[in-house]
C-alpha atoms as a PDB file:
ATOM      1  CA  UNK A   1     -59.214  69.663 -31.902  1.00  0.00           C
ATOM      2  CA  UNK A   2     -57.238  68.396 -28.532  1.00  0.00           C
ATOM      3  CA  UNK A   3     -58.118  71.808 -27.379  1.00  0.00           C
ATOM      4  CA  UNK A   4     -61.692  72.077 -27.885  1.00  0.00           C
ATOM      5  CA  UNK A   5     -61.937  68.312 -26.455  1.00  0.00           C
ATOM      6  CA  UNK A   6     -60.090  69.473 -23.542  1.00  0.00           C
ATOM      7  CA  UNK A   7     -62.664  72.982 -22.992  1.00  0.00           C
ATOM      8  CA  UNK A   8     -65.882  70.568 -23.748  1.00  0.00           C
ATOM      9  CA  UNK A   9     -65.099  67.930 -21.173  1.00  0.00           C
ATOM     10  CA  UNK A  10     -64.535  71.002 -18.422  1.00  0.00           C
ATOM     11  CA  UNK A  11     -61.215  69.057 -17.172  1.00  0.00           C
ATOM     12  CA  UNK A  12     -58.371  72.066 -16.281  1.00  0.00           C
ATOM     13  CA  UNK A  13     -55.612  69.593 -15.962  1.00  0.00           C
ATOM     14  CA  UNK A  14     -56.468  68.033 -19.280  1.00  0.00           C
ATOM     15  CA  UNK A  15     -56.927  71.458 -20.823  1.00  0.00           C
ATOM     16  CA  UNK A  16     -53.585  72.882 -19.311  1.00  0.00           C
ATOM     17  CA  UNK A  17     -51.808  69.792 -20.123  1.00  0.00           C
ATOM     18  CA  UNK A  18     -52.693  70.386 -23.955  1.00  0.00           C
ATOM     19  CA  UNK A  19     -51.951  73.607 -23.689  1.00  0.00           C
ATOM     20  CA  UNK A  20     -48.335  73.284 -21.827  1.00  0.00           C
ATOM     21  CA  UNK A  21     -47.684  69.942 -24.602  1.00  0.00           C
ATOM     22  CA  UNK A  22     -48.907  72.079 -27.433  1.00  0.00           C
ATOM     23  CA  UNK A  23     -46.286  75.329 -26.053  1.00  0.00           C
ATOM     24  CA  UNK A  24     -43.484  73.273 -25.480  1.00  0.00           C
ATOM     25  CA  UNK A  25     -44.021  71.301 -28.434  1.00  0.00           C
ATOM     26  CA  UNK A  26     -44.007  74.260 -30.328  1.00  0.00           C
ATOM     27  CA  UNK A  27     -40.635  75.862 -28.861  1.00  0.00           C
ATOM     28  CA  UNK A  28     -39.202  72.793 -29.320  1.00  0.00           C
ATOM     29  CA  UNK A  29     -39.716  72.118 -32.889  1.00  0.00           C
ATOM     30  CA  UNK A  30     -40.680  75.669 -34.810  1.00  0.00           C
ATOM     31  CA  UNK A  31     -37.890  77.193 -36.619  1.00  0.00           C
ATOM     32  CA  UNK A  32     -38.218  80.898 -35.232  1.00  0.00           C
ATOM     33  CA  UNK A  33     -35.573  82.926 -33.603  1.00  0.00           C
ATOM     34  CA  UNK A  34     -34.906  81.758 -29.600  1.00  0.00           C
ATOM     35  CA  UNK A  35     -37.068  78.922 -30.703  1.00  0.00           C
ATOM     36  CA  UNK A  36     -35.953  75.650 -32.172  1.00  0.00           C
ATOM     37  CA  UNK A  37     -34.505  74.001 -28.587  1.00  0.00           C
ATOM     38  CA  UNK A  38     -33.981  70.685 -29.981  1.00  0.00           C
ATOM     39  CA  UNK A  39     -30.902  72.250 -31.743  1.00  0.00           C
ATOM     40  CA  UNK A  40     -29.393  72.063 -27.902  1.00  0.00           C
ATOM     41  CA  UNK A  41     -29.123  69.243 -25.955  1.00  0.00           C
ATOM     42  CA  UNK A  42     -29.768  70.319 -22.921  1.00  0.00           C
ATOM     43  CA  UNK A  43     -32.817  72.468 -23.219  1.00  0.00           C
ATOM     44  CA  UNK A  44     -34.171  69.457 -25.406  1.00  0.00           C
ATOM     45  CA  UNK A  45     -33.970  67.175 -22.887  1.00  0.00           C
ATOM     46  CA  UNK A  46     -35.479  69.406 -20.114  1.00  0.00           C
ATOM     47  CA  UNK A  47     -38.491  69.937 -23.062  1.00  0.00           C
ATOM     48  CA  UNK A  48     -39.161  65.936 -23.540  1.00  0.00           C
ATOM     49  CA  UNK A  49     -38.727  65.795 -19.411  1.00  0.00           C
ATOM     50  CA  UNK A  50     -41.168  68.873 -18.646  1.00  0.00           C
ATOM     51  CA  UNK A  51     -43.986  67.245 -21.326  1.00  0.00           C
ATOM     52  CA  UNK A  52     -43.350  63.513 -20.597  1.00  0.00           C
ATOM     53  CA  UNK A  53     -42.720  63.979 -16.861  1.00  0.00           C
ATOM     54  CA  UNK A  54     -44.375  67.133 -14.917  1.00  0.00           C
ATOM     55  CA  UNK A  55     -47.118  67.572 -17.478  1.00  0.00           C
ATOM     56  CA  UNK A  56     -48.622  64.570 -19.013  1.00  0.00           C
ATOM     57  CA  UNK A  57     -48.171  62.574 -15.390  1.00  0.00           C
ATOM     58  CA  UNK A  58     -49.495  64.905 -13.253  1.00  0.00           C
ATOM     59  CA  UNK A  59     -52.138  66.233 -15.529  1.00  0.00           C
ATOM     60  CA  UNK A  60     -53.971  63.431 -16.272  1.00  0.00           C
ATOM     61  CA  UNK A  61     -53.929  61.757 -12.866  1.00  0.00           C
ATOM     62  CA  UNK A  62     -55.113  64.803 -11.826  1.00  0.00           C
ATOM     63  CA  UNK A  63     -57.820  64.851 -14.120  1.00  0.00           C
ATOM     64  CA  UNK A  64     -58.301  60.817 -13.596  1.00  0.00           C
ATOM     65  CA  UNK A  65     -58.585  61.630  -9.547  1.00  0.00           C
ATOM     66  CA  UNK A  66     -60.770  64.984  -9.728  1.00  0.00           C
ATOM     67  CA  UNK A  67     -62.717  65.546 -13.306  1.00  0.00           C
ATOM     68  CA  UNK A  68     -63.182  61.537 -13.461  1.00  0.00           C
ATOM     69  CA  UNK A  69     -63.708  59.996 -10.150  1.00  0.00           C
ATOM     70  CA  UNK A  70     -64.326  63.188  -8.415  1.00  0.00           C
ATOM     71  CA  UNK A  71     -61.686  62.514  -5.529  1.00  0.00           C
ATOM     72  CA  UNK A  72     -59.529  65.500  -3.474  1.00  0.00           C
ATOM     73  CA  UNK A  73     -55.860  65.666  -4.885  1.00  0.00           C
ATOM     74  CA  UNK A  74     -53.668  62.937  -3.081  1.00  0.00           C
ATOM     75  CA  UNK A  75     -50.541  62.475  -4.320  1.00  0.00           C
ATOM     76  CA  UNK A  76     -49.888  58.459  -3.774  1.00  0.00           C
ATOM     77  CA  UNK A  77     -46.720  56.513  -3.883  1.00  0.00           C
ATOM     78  CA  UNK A  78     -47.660  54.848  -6.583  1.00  0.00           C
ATOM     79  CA  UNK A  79     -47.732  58.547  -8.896  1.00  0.00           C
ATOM     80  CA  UNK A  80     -44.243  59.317  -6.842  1.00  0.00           C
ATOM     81  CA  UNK A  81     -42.803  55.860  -8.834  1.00  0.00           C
ATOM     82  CA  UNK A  82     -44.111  56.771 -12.059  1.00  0.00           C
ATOM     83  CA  UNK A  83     -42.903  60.326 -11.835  1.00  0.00           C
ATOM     84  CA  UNK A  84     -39.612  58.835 -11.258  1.00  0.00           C
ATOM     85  CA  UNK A  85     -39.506  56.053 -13.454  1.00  0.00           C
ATOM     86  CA  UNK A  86     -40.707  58.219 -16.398  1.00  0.00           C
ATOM     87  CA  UNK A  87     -38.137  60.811 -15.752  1.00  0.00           C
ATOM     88  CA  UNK A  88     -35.186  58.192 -16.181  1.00  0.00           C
ATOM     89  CA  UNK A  89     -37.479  56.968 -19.808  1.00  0.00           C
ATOM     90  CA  UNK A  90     -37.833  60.044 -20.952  1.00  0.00           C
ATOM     91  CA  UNK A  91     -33.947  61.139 -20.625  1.00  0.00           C
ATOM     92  CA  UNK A  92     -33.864  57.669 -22.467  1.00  0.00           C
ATOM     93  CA  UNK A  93     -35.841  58.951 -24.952  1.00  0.00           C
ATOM     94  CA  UNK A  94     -34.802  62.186 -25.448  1.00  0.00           C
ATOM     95  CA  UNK A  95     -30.835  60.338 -25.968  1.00  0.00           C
ATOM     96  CA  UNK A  96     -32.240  57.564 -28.360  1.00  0.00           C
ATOM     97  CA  UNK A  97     -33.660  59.695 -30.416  1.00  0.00           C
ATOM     98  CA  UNK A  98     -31.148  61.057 -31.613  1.00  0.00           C
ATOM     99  CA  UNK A  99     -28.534  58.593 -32.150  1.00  0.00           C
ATOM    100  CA  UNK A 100     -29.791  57.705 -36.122  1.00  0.00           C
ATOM    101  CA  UNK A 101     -29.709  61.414 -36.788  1.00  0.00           C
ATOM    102  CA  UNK A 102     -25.961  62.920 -36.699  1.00  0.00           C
ATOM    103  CA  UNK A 103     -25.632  63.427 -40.098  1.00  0.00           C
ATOM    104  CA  UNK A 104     -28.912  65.850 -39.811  1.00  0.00           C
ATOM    105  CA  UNK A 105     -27.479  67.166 -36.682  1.00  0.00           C
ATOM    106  CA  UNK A 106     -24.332  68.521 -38.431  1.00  0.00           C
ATOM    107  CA  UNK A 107     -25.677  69.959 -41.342  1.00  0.00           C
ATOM    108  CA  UNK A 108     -28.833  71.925 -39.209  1.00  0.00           C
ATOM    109  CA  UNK A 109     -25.454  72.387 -36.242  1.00  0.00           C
ATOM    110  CA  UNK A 110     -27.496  70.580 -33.868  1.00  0.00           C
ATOM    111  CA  UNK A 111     -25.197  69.958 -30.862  1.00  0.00           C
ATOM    112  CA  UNK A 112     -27.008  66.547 -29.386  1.00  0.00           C
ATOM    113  CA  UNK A 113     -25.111  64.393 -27.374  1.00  0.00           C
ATOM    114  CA  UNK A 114     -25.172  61.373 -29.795  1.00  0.00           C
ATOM    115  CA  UNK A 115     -22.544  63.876 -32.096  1.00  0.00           C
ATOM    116  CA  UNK A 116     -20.815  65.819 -29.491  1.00  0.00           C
ATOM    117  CA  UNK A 117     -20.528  61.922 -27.271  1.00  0.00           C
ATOM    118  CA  UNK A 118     -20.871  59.610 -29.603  1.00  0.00           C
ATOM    119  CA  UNK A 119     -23.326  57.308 -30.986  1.00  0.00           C
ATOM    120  CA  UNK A 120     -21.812  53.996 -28.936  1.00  0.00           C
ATOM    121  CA  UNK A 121     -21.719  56.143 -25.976  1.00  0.00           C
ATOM    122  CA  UNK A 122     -25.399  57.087 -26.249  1.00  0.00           C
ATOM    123  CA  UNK A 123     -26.351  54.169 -26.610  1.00  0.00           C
ATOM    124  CA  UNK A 124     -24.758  52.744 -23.623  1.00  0.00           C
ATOM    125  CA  UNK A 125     -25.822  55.481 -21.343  1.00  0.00           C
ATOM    126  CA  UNK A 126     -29.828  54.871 -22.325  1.00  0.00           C
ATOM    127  CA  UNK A 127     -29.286  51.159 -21.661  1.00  0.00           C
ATOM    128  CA  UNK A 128     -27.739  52.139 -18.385  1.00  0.00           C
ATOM    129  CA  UNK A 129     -30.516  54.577 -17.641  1.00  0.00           C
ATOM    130  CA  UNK A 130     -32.924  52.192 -18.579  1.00  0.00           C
ATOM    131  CA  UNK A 131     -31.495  49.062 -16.443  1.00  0.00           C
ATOM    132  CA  UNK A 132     -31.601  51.466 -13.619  1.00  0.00           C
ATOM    133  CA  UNK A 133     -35.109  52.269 -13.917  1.00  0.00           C
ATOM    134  CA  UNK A 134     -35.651  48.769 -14.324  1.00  0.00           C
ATOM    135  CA  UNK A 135     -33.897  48.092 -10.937  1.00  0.00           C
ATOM    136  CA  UNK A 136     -35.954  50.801  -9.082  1.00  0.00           C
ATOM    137  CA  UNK A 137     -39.198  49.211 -10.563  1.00  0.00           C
ATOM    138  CA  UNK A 138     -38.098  45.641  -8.956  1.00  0.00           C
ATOM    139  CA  UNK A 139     -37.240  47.334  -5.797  1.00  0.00           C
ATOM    140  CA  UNK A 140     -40.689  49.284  -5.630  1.00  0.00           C
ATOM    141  CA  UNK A 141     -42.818  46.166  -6.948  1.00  0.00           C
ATOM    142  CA  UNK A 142     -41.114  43.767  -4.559  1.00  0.00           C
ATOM    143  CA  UNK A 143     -42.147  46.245  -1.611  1.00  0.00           C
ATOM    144  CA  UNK A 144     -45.774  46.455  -2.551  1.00  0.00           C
ATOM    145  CA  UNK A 145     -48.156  44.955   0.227  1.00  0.00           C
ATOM    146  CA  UNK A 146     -50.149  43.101  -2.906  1.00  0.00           C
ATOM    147  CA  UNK A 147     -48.932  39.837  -3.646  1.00  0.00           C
ATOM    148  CA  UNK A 148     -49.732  39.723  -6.918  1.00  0.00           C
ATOM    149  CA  UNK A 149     -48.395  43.563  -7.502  1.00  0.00           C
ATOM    150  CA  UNK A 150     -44.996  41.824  -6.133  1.00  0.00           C
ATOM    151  CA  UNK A 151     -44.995  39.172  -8.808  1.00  0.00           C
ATOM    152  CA  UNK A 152     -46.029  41.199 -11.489  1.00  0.00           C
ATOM    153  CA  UNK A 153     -43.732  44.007 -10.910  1.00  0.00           C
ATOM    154  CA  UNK A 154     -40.853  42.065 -10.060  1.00  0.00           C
ATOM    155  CA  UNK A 155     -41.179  39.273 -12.810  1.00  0.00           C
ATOM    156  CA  UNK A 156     -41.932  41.456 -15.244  1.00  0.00           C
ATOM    157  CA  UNK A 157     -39.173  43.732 -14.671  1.00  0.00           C
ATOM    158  CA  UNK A 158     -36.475  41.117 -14.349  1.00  0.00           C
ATOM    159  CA  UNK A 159     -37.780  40.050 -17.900  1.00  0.00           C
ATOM    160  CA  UNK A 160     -37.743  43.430 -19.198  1.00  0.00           C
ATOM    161  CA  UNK A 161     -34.619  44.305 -17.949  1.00  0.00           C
ATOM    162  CA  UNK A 162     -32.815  41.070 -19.446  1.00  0.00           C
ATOM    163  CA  UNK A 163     -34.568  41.181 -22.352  1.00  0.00           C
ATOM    164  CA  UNK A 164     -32.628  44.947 -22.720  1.00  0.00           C
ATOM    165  CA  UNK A 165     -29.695  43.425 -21.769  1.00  0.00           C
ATOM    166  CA  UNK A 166     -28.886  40.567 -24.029  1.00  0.00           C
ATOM    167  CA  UNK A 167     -30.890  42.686 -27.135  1.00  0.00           C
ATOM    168  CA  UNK A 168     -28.425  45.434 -26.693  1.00  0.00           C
ATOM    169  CA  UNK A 169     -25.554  43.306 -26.329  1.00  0.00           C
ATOM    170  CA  UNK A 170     -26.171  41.880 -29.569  1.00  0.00           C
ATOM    171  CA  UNK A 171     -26.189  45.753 -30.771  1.00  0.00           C
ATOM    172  CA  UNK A 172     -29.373  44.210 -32.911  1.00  0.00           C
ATOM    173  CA  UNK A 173     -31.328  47.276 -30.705  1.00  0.00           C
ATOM    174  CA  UNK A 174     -28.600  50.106 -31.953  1.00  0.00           C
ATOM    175  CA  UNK A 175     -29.235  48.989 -35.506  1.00  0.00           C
ATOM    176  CA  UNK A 176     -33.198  49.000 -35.804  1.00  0.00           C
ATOM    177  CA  UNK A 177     -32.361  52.679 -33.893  1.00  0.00           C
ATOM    178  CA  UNK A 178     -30.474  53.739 -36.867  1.00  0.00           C
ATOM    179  CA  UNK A 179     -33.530  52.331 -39.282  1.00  0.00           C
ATOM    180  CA  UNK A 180     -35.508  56.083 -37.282  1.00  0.00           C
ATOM    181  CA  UNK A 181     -37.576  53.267 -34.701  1.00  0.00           C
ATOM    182  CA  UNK A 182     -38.794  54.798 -31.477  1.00  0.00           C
ATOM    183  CA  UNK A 183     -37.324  53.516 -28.415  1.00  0.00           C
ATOM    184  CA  UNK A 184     -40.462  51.382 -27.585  1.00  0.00           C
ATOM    185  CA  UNK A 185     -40.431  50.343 -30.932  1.00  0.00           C
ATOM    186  CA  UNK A 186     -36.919  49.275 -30.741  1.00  0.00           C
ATOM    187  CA  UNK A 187     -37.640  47.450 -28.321  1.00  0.00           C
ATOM    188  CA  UNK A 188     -40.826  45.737 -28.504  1.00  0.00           C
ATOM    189  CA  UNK A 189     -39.775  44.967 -32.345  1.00  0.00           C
ATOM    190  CA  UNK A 190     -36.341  42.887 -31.819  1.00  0.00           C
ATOM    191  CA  UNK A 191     -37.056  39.146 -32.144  1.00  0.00           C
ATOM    192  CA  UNK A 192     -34.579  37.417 -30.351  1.00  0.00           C
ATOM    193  CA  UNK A 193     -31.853  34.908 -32.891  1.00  0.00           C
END
């Protein structure tokens, strides 16, 4: 259905950014000879980056910018930060994921990081990854020429980032993980005791 939406409404970057999410997807997941790449590390995490990242980003801003508002291709500093800041979530992501899931990992001899690492280690690394991301947000917000971008962006980072901080301190974060909760929902979902 994504792909006939994506042919009706005449958008290419919406239609190749199915398409590329839909391939990838595929290879990443489907149990066929060469196929299957979530079984290594790596080539998972350079999957979640290339769909998370280069296509979904750059797609639809580029079918916001052309197909919607009908503007030339610019690509602004604001897309540049995004780019960036998803690449360091999506790592995050691709790690998280599969910290509740070494037991599944050794029976299917999936070599993810979480087993071959460890789980603590993981875990660490993402909240790392994440504060860092965190940092370059405050960085970027507090050099926007908006005044109200600054305080957004900067508040709202500080609060996210500390938020992170003290939840995953209290290893509360690391145990909702291991109950199969996204990273967002992890999270978002964590009242603070």
């Amino acid at each position: 259905m994504s792909f006939w939406l994506g042919w009706i409404v005449g958008s290419w970057p919406l239609f190749w950014a199915l398409s590329v999410s839909f391939i990838l997807g595929t290879a990443y997941s489907i149990h066929l000879p060469l196929l299957r790449w979530k079984r290594f590390a790596l080539v998972a995490a350079m999957c979640i980056l290339a769909v998370r990242v280069i296509t979904v980003q750059i797609a639809f801003y580029l079918h916001i910018h052309t197909h919607v508002f009908g503007r030339t291709i610019l690509f602004t500093r604001p897309l540049i930060f995004v780019i960036a800041f998803m690449s360091f979530f999506s790592v995050v992501i691709g790690l998280f994921k599969d910290i509740p899931d070494i037991e599944g990992d050794k029976i299917f001899g999936i070599r993810s990081f979480s087993l071959t690492l460890g789980q603590e280690k993981v875990f660490w690394t993402c909240v790392s990854l994440l504060q860092m991301a965190y940092a370059a947000a405050i960085l970027v917000g507090a050099t926007s020429p908006f005044i109200w971008s600054k305080v957004i962006s900067v508040v709202g980072h500080v609060i996210l980032a500390t938020t992170l901080w003290t939840r995953a301190k209290l290893k509360r974060l690391a145990l909702l993980c291991l109950c199969n909760l996204t990273v967002l929902l992890c999270f978002q979902a964590l009242p603070i005791h």
